[in-house]
Protein backbone atom coordinates (compact mmCIF):
# COMPACT_ATOMS: atom_id res chain seq x y z
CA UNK A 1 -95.72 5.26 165.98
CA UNK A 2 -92.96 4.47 163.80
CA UNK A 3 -90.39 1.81 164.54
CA UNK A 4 -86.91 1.85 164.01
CA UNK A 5 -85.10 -0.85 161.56
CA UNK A 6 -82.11 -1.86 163.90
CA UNK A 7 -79.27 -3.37 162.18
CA UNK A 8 -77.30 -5.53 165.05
CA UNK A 9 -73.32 -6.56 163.69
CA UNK A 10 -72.25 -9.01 164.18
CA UNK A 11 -75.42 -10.67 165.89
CA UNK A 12 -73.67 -13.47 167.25
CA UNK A 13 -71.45 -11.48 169.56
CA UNK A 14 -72.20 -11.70 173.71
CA UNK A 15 -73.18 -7.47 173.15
CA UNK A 16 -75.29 -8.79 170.25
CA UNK A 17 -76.97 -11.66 172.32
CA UNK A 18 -77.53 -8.54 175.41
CA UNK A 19 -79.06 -5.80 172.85
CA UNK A 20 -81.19 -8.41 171.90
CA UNK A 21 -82.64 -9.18 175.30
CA UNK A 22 -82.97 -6.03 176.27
CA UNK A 23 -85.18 -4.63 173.33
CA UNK A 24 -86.78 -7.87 171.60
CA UNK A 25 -90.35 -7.05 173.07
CA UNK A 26 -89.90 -3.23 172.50
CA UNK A 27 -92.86 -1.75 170.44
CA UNK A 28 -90.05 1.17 168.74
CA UNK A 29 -87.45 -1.24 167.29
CA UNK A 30 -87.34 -4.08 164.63
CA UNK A 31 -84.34 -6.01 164.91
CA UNK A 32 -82.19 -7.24 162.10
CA UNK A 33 -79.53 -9.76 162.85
CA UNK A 34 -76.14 -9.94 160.83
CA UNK A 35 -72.95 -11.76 160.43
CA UNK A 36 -69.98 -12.62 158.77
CA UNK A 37 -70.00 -16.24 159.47
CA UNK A 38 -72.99 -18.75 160.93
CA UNK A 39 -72.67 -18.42 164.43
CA UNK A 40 -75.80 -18.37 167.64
CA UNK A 41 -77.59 -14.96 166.10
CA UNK A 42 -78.77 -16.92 163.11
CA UNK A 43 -80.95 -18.92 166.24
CA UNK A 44 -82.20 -15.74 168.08
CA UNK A 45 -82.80 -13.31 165.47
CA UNK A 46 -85.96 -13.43 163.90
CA UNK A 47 -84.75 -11.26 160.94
CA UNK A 48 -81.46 -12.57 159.97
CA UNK A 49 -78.63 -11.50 157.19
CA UNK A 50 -75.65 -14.23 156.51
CA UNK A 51 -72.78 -13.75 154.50
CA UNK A 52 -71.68 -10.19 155.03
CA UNK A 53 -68.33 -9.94 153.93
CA UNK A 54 -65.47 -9.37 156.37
CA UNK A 55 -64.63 -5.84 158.18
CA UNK A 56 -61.55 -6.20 156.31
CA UNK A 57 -63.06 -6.89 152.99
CA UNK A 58 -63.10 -4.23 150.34
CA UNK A 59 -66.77 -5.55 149.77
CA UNK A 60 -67.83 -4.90 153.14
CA UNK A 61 -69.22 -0.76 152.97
CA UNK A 62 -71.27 -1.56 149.57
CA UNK A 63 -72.75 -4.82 150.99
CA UNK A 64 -73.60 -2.69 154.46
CA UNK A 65 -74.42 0.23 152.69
CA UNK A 66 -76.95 -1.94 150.10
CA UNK A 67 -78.40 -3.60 153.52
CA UNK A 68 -78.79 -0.10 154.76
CA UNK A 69 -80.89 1.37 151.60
CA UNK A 70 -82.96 -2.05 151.32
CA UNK A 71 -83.72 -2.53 154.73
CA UNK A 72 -84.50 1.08 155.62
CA UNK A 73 -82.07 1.09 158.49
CA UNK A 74 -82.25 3.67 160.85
CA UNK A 75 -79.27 2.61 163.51
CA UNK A 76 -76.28 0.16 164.07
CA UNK A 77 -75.29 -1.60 166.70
């Protein structure tokens, strides 16, 4: 059974915190944390990527799409 690589953005978020809690013991997806800034998801994730640049960042698409081709990820949240 394959599981799916989950990338959750920003992982501190309330929505980020309720994904979490809803899927953490599910047997299909692996959960990957990110954010822009230290915040709660760097506590709760497990898997966990600091430092992604800013939404309005001109680095921001190559950083997610490097994350993406590393990390093998199959979804975004």
């Amino acid at each position: 059974m394959k599981r799916y690589n989950v990338l959750v953005f920003p992982c501190g978020s309330e929505i980020a915190l309720d994904i979490y809690s809803s899927v953490k013991y599910s047997t299909y997806f692996n959960l990957i944390g990110a954010s822009s800034v230290d915040d709660h998801g760097k506590f709760v994730f497990e898997d966990y990527i600091s430092d992604i640049p800013f939404v309005t960042d001109e680095a921001f698409i190559p950083a997610l799409k490097k994350i993406v081709k590393e990390r093998n990820i199959d979804a975004i949240y």
